[in-house]
N, C-alpha and C. Protein backbone atom coordinates (compact mmCIF):
# COMPACT_ATOMS: atom_id res chain seq x y z
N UNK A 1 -9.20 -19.19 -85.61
CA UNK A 1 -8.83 -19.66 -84.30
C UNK A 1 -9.83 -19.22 -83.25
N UNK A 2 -10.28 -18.13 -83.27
CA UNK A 2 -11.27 -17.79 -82.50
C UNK A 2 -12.70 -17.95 -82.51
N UNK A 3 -12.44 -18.72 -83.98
CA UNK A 3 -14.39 -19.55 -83.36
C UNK A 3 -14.09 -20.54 -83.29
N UNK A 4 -12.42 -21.49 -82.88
CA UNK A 4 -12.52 -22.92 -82.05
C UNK A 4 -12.54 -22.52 -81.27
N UNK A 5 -12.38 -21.70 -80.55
CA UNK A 5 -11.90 -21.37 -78.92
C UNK A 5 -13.58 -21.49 -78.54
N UNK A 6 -14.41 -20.86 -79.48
CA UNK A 6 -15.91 -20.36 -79.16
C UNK A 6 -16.46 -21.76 -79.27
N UNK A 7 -16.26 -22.29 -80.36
CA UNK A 7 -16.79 -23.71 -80.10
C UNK A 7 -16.30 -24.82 -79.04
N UNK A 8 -15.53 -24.53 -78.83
CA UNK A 8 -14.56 -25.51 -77.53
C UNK A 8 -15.31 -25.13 -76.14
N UNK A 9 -15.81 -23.78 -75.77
CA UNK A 9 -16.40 -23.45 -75.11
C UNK A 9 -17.99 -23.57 -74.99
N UNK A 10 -18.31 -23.73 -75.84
CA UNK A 10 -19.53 -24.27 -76.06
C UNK A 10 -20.10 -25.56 -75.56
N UNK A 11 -19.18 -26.35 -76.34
CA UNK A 11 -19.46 -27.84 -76.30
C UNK A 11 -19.08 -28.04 -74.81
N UNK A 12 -17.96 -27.76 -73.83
CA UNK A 12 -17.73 -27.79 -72.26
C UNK A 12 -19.31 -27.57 -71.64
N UNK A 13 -19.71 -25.78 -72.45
CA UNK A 13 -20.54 -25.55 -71.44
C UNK A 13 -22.00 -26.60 -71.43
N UNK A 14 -21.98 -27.22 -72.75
CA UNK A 14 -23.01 -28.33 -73.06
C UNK A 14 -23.08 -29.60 -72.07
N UNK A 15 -21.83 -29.78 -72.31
CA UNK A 15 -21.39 -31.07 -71.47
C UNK A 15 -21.50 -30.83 -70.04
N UNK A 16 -21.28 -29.58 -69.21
CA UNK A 16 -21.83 -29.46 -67.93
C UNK A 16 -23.17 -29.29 -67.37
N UNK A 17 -23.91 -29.14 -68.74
CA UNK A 17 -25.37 -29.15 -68.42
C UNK A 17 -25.81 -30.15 -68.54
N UNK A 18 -25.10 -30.86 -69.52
CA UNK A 18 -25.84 -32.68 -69.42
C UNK A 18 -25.71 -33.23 -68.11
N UNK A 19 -24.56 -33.06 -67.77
CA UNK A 19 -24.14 -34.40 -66.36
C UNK A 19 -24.89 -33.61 -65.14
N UNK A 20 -25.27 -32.41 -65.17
CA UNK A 20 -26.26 -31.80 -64.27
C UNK A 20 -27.57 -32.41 -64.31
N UNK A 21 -27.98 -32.54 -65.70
CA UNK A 21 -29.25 -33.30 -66.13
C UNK A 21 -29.38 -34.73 -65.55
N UNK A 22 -28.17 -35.14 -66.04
CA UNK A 22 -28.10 -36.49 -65.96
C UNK A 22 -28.66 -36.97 -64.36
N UNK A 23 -27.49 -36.14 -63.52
CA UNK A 23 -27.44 -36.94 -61.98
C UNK A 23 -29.30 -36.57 -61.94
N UNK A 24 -29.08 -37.71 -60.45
CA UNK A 24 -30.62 -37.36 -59.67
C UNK A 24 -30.87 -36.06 -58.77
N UNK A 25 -31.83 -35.35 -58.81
CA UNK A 25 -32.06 -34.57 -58.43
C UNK A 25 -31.88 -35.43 -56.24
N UNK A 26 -31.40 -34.54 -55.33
CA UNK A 26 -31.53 -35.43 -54.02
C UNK A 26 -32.41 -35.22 -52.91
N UNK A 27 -33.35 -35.73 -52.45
CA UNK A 27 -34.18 -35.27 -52.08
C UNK A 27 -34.12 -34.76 -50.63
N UNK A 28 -34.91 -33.54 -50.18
CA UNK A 28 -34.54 -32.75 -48.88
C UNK A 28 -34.83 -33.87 -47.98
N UNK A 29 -33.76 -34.02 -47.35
CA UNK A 29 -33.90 -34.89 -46.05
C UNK A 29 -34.41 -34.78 -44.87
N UNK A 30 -34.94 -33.62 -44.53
CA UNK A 30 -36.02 -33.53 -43.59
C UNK A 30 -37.17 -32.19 -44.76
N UNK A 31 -37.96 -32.21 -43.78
CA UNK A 31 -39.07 -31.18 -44.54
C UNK A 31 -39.23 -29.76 -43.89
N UNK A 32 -39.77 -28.99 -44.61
CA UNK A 32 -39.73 -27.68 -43.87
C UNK A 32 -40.35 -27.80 -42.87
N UNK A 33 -41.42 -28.10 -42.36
CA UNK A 33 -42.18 -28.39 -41.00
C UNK A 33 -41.09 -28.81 -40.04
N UNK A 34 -40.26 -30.11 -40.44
CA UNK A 34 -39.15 -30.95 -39.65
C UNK A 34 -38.08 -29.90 -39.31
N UNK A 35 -37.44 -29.04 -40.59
CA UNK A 35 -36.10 -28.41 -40.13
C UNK A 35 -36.96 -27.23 -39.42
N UNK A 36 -38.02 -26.67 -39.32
CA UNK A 36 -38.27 -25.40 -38.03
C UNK A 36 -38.17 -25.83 -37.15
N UNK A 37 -38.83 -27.09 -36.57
CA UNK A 37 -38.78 -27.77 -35.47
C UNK A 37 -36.98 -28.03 -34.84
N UNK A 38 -36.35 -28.46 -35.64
CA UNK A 38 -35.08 -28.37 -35.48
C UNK A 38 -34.23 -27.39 -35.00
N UNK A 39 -34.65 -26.10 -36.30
CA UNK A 39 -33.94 -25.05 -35.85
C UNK A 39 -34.52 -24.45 -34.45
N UNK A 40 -35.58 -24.55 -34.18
CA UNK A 40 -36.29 -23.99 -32.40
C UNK A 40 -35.81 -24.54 -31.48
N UNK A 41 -35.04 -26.22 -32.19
CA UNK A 41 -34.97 -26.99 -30.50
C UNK A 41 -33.25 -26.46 -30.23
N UNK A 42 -32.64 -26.27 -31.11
CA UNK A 42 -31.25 -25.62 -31.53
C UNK A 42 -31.08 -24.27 -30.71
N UNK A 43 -32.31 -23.61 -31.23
CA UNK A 43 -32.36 -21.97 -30.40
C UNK A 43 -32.75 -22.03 -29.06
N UNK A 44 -33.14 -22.86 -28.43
CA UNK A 44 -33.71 -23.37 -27.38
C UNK A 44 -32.49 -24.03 -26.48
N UNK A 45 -31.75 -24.64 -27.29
CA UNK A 45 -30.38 -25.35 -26.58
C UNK A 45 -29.57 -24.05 -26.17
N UNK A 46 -29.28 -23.43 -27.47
CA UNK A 46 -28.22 -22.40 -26.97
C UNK A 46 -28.60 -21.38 -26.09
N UNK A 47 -30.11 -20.67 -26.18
CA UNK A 47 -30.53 -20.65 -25.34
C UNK A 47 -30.21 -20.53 -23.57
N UNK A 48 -30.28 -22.04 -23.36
CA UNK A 48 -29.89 -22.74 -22.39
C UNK A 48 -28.51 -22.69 -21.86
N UNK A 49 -27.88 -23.33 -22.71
CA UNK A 49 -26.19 -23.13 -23.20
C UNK A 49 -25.95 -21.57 -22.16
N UNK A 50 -26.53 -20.45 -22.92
CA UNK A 50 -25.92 -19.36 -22.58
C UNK A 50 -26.57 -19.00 -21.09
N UNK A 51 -27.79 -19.82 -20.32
CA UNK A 51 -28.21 -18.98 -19.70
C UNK A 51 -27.11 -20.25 -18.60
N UNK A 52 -26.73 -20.92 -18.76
CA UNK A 52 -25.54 -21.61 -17.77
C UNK A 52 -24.48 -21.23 -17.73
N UNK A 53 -24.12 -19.99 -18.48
CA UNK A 53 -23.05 -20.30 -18.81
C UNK A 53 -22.03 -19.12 -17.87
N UNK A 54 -21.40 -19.40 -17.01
CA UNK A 54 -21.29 -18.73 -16.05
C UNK A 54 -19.76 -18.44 -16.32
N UNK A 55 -19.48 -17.89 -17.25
CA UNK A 55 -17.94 -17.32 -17.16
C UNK A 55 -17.86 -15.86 -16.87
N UNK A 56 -19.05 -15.06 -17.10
CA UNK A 56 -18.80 -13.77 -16.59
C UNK A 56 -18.83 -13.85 -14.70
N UNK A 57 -19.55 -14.49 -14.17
CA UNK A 57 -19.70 -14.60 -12.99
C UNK A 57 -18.13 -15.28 -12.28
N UNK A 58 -17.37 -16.11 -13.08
CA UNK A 58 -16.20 -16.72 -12.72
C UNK A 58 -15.15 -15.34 -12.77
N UNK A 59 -15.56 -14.76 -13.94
CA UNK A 59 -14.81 -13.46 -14.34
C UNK A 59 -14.77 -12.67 -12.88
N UNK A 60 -16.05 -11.96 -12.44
CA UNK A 60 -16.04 -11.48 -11.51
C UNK A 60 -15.29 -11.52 -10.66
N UNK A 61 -15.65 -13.15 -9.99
CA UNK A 61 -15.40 -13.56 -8.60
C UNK A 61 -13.79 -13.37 -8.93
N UNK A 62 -12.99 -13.28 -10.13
CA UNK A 62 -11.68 -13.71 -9.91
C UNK A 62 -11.04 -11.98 -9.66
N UNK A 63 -11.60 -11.17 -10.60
CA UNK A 63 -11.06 -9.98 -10.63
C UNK A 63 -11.14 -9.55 -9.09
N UNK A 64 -12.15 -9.42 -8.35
CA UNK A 64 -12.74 -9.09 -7.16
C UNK A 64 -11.56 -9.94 -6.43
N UNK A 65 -11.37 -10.90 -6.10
CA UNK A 65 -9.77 -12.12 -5.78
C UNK A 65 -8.65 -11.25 -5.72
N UNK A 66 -8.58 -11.06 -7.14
CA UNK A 66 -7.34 -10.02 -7.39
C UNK A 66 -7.09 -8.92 -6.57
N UNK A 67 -8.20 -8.24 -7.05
CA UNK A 67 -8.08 -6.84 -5.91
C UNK A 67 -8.35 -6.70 -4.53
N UNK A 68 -8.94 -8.10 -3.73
CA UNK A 68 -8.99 -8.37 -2.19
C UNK A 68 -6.84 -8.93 -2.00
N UNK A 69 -6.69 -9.51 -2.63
CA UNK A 69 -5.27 -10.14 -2.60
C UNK A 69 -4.53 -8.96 -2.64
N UNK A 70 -4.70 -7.59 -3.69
CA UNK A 70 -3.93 -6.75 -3.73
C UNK A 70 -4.02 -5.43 -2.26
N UNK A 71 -5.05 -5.81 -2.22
CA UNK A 71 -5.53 -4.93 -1.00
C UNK A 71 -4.99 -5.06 0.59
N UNK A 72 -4.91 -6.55 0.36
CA UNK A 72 -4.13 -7.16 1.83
C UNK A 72 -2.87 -7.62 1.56
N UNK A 73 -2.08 -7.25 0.65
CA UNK A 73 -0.59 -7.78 0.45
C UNK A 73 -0.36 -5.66 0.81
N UNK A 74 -1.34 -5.01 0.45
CA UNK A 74 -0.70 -3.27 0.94
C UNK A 74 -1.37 -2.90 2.37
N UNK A 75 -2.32 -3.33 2.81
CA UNK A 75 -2.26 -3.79 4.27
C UNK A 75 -1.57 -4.19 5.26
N UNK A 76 -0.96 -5.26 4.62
CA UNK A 76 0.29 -5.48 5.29
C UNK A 76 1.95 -5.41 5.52
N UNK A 77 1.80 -4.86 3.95
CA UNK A 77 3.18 -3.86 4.19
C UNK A 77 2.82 -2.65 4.86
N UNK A 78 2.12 -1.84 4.90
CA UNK A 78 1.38 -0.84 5.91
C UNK A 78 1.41 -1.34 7.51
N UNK A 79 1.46 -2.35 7.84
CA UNK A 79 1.76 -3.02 9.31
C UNK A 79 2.55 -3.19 9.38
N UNK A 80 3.40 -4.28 8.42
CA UNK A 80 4.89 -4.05 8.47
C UNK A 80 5.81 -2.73 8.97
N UNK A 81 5.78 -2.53 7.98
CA UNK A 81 6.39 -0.88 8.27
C UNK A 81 5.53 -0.47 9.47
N UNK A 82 4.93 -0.38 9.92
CA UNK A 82 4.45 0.65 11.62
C UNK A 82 4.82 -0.59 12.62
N UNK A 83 4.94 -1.73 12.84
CA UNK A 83 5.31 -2.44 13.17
C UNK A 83 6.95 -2.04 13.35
N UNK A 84 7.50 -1.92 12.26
CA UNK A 84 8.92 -1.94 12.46
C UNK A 84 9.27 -0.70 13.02
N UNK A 85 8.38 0.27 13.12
CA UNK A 85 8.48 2.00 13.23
C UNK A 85 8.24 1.71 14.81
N UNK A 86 7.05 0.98 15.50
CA UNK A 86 6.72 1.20 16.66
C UNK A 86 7.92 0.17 17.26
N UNK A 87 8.21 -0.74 16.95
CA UNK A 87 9.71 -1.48 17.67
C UNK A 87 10.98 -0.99 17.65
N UNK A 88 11.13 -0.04 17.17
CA UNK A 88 12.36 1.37 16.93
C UNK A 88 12.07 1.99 18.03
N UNK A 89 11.12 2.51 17.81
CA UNK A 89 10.32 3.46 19.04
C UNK A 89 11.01 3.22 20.71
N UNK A 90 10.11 1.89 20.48
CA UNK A 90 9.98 1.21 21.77
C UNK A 90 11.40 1.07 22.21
N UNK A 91 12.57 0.71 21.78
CA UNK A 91 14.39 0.28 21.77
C UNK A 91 14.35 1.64 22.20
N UNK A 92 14.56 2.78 21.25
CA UNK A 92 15.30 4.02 21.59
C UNK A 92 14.43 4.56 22.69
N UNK A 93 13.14 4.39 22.86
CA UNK A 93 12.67 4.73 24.14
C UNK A 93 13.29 4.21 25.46
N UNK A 94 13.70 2.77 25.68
CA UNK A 94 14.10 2.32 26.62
C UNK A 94 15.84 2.62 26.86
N UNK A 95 16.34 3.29 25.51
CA UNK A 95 17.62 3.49 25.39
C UNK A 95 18.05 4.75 25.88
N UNK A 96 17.16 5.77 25.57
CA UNK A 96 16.90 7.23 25.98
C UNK A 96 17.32 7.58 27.87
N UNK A 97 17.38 6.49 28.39
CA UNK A 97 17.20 6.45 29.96
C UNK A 97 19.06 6.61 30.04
N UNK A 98 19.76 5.44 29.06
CA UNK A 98 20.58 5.65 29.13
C UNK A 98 21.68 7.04 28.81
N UNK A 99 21.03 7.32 28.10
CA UNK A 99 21.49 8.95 27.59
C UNK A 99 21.48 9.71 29.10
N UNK A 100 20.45 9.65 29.63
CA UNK A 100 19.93 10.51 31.08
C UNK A 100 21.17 10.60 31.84
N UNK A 101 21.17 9.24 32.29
CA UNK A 101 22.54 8.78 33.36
C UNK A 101 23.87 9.07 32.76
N UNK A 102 24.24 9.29 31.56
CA UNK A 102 25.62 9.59 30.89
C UNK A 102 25.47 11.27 31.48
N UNK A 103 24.28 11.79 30.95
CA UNK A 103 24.22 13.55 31.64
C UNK A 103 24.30 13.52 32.84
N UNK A 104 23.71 12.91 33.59
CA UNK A 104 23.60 13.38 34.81
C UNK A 104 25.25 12.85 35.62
N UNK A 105 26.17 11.90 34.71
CA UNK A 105 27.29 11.11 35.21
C UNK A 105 28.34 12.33 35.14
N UNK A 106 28.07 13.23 34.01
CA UNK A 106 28.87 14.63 33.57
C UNK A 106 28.60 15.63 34.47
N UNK A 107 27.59 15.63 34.80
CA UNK A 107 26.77 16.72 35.61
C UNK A 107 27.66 16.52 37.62
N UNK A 108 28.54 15.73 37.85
CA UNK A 108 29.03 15.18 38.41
C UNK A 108 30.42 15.50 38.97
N UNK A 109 30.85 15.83 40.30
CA UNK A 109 32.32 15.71 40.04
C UNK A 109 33.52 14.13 39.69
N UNK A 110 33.93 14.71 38.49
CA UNK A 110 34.65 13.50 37.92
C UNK A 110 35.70 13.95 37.71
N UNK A 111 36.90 12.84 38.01
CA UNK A 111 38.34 13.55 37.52
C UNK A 111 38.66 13.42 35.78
N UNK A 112 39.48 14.23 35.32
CA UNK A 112 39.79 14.36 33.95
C UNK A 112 39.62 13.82 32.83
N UNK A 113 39.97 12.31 33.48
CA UNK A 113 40.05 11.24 32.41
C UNK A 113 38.96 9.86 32.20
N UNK A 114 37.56 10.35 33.80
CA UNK A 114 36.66 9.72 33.52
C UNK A 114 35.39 10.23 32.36
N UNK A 115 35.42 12.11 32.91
CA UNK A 115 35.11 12.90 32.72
C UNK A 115 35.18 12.86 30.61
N UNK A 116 36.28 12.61 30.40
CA UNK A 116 36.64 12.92 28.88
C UNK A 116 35.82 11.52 28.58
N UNK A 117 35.95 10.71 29.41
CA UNK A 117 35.62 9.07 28.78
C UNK A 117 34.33 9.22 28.88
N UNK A 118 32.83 9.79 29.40
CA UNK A 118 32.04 9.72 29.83
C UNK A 118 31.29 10.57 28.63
N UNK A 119 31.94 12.11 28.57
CA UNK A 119 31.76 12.63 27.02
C UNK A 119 32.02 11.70 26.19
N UNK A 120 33.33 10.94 25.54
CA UNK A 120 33.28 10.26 24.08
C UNK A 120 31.49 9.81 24.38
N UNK A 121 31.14 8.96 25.60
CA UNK A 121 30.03 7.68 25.32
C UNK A 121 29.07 8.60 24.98
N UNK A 122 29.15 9.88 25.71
CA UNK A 122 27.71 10.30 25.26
C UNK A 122 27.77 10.98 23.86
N UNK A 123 28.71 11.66 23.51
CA UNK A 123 28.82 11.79 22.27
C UNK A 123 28.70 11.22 21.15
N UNK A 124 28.91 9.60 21.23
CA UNK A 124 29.18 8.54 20.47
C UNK A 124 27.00 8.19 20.86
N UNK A 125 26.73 8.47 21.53
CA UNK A 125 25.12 8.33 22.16
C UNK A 125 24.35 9.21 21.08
N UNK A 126 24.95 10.67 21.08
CA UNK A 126 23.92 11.23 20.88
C UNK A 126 24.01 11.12 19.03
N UNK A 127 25.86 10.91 18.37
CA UNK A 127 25.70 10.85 16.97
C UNK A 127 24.97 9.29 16.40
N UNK A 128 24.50 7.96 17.29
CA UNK A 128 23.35 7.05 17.37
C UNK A 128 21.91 7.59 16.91
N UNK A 129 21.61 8.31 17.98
CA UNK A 129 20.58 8.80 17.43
C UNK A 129 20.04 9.91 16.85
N UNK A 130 21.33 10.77 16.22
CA UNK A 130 21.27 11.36 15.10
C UNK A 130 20.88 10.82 13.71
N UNK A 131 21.93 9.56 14.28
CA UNK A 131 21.86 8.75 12.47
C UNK A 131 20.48 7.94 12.54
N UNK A 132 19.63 8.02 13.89
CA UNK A 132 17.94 7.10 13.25
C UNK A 132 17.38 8.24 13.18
N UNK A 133 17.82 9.25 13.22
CA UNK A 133 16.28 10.70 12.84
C UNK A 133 16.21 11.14 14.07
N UNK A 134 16.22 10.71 15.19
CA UNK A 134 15.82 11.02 16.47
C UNK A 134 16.58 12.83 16.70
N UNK A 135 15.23 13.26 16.98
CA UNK A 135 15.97 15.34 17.56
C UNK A 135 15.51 15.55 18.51
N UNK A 136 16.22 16.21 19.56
CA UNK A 136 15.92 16.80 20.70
C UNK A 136 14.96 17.75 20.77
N UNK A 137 13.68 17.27 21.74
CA UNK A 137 13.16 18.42 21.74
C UNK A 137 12.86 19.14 23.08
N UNK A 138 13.70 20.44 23.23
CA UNK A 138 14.14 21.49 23.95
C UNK A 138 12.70 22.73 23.50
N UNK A 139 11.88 22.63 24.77
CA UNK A 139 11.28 23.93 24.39
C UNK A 139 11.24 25.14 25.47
N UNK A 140 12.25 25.04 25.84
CA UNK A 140 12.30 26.48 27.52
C UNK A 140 12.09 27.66 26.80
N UNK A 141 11.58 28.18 27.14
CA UNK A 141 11.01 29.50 27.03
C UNK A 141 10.00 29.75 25.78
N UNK A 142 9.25 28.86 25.40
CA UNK A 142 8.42 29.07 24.45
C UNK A 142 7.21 28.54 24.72
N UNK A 143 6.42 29.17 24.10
CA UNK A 143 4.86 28.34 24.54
C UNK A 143 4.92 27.08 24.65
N UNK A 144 3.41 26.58 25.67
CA UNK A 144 3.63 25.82 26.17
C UNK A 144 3.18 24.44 25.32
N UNK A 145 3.36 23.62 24.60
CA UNK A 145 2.33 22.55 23.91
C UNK A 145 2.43 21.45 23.78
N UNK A 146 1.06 20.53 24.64
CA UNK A 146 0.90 19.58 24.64
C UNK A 146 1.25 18.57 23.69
N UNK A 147 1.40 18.43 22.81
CA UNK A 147 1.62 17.87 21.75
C UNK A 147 3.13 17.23 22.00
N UNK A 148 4.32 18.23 22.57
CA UNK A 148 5.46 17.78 22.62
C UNK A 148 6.18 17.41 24.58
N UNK A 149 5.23 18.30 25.21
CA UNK A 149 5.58 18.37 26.51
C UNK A 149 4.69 17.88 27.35
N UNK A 150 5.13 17.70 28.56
CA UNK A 150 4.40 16.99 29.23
C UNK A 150 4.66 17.63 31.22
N UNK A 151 3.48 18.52 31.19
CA UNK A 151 3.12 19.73 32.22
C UNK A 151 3.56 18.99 33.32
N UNK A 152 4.60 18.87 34.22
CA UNK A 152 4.55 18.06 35.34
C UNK A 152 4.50 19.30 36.86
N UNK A 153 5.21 20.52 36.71
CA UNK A 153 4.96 21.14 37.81
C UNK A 153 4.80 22.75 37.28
N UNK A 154 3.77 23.40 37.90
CA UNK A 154 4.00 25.08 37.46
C UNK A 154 4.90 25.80 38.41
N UNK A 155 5.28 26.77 37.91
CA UNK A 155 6.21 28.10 38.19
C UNK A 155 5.40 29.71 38.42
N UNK A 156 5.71 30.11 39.34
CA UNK A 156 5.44 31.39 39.28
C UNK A 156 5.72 31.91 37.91
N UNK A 157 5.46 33.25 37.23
CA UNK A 157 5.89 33.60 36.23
C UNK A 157 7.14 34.75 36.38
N UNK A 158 8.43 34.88 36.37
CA UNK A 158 9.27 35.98 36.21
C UNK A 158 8.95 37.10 35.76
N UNK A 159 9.98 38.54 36.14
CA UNK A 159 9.65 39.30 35.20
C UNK A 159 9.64 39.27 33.45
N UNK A 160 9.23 39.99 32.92
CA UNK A 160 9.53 39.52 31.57
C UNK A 160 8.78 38.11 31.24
N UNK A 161 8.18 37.24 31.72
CA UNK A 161 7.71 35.72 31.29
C UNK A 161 6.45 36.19 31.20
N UNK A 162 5.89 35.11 30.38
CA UNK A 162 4.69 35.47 30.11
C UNK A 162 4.20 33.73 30.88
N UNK A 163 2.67 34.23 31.26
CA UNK A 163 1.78 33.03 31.22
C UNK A 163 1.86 31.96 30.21
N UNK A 164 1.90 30.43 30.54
CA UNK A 164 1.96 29.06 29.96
C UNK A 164 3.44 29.34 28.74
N UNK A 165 4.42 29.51 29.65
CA UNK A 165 5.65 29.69 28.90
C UNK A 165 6.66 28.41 29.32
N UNK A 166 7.13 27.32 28.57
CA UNK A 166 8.10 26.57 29.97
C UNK A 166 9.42 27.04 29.86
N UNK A 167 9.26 27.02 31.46
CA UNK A 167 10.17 27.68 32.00
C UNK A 167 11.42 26.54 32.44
N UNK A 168 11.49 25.09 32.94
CA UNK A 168 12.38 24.61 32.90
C UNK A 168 12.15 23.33 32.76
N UNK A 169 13.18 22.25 31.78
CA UNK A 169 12.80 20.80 31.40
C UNK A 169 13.39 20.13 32.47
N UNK A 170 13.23 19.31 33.15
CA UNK A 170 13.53 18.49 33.97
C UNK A 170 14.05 16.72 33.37
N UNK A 171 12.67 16.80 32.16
CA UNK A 171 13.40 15.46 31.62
C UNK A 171 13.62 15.94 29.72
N UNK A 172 14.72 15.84 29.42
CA UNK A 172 14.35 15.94 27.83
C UNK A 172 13.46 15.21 26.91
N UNK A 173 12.65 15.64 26.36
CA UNK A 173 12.02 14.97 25.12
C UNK A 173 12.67 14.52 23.85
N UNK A 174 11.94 13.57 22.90
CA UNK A 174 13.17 13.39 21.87
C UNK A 174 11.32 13.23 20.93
N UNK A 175 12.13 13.09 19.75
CA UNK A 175 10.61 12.71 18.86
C UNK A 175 11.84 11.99 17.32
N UNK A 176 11.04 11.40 16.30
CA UNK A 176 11.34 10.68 15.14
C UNK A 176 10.91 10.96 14.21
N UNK A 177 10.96 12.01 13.37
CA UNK A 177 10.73 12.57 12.40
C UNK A 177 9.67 13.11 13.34
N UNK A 178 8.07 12.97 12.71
CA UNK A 178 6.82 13.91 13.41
C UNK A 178 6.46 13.01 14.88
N UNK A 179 6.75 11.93 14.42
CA UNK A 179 6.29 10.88 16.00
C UNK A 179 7.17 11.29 16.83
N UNK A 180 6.60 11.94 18.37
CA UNK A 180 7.22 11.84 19.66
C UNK A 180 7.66 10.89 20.06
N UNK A 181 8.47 10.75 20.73
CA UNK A 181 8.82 8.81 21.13
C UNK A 181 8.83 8.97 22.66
N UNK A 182 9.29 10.38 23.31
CA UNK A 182 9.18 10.50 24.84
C UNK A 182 9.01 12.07 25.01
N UNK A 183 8.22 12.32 25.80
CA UNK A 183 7.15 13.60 25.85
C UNK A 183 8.14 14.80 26.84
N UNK A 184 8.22 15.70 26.83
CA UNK A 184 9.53 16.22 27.61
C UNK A 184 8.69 16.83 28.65
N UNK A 185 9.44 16.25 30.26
CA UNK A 185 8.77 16.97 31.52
C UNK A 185 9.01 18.02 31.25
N UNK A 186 8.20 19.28 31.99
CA UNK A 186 8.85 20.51 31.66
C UNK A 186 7.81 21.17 32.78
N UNK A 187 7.94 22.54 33.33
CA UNK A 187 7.76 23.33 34.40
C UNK A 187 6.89 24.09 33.33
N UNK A 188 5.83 24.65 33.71
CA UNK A 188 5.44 25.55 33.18
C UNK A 188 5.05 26.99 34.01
N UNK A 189 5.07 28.25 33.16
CA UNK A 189 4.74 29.35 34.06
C UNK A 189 3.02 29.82 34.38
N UNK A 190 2.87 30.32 35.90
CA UNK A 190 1.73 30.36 35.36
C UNK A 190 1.00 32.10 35.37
């Protein structure tokens, strides 16, 4: 059995060498001279191809897009927000006047029951601008600084006082977290 198998294999591998024989050999369809010329004008295209080919430059311009777009969408939430911070400001600044006249309405002779009514408003005033952040700022008897006060008349100095001490507020100051919103008159010693 195993020298038909060998002869069976044989005679196949015979028969694939004939019909190899047989066909026509086909002849190169261009010539070596022809296909260099070919392959140069090919390397020459792509070449070309690549030196047009402008997707890294599209790349660029888009990423650079991206991050100008991302830059001014946080720009302007950054305005937003100080925008909405300085129009707070500006309200409780013009609101602050009203606080004044409720003190100075107490500061007043009033009978019992205007007197109690005049406290609720200012009370009901001052827990307002408790709840936006807004704190009083009271600085009598402590150094003097620009930053929160605002020097409108000097004072002799008392015993015991020291130089640039204020000595009495005339208008209260208020501030919003670190932002001042109204600068407090105040007397200073000199």
């Amino acid at each position: 059995m195993k020298e038909d198998k060998k002869k069976e294999e044989k005679t196949k591998a015979e028969e694939s060498e004939e019909k190899t024989a047989e066909e026509p050999q086909a002849e190169p369809i261009l010539s070596a001279e022809d296909a260099a010329k070919v392959i140069e004008e090919l390397k020459k295209e792509v070449a070309a191809l690549k030196e047009n080919d402008k997707t890294e430059e599209y790349k660029d311009k888009w990423m650079r897009s991206v991050a100008e777009f991302d830059n001014y969408k946080k720009r302007n939430a950054n305005l937003y927000r100080e925008a909405y911070g300085d129009g707070k400001k500006d309200i409780l600044l013009k609101v602050l006047g009203v606080g004044d006249n409720l003190e100075r309405a107490l500061a007043m002779e009033l009978d019992e029951k205007t007197k109690e009514g005049v406290s609720m408003i200012l009370r009901s005033f001052t827990e307002m601008l408790e709840g936006q952040g807004v704190t009083e700022i009271n600085p009598v008897g402590e150094k003097f600084d620009p930053n929160l006060c605002e020097a409108v008349m000097q004072a002799e100095a008392g015993e015991g006082e020291e130089a640039d001490c204020v000595k009495a507020v005339f208008q209260k100051g208020y501030k919003m977290g670190d932002k001042v919103i109204r600068y407090a008159k105040v007397s200073v010693t000199k």
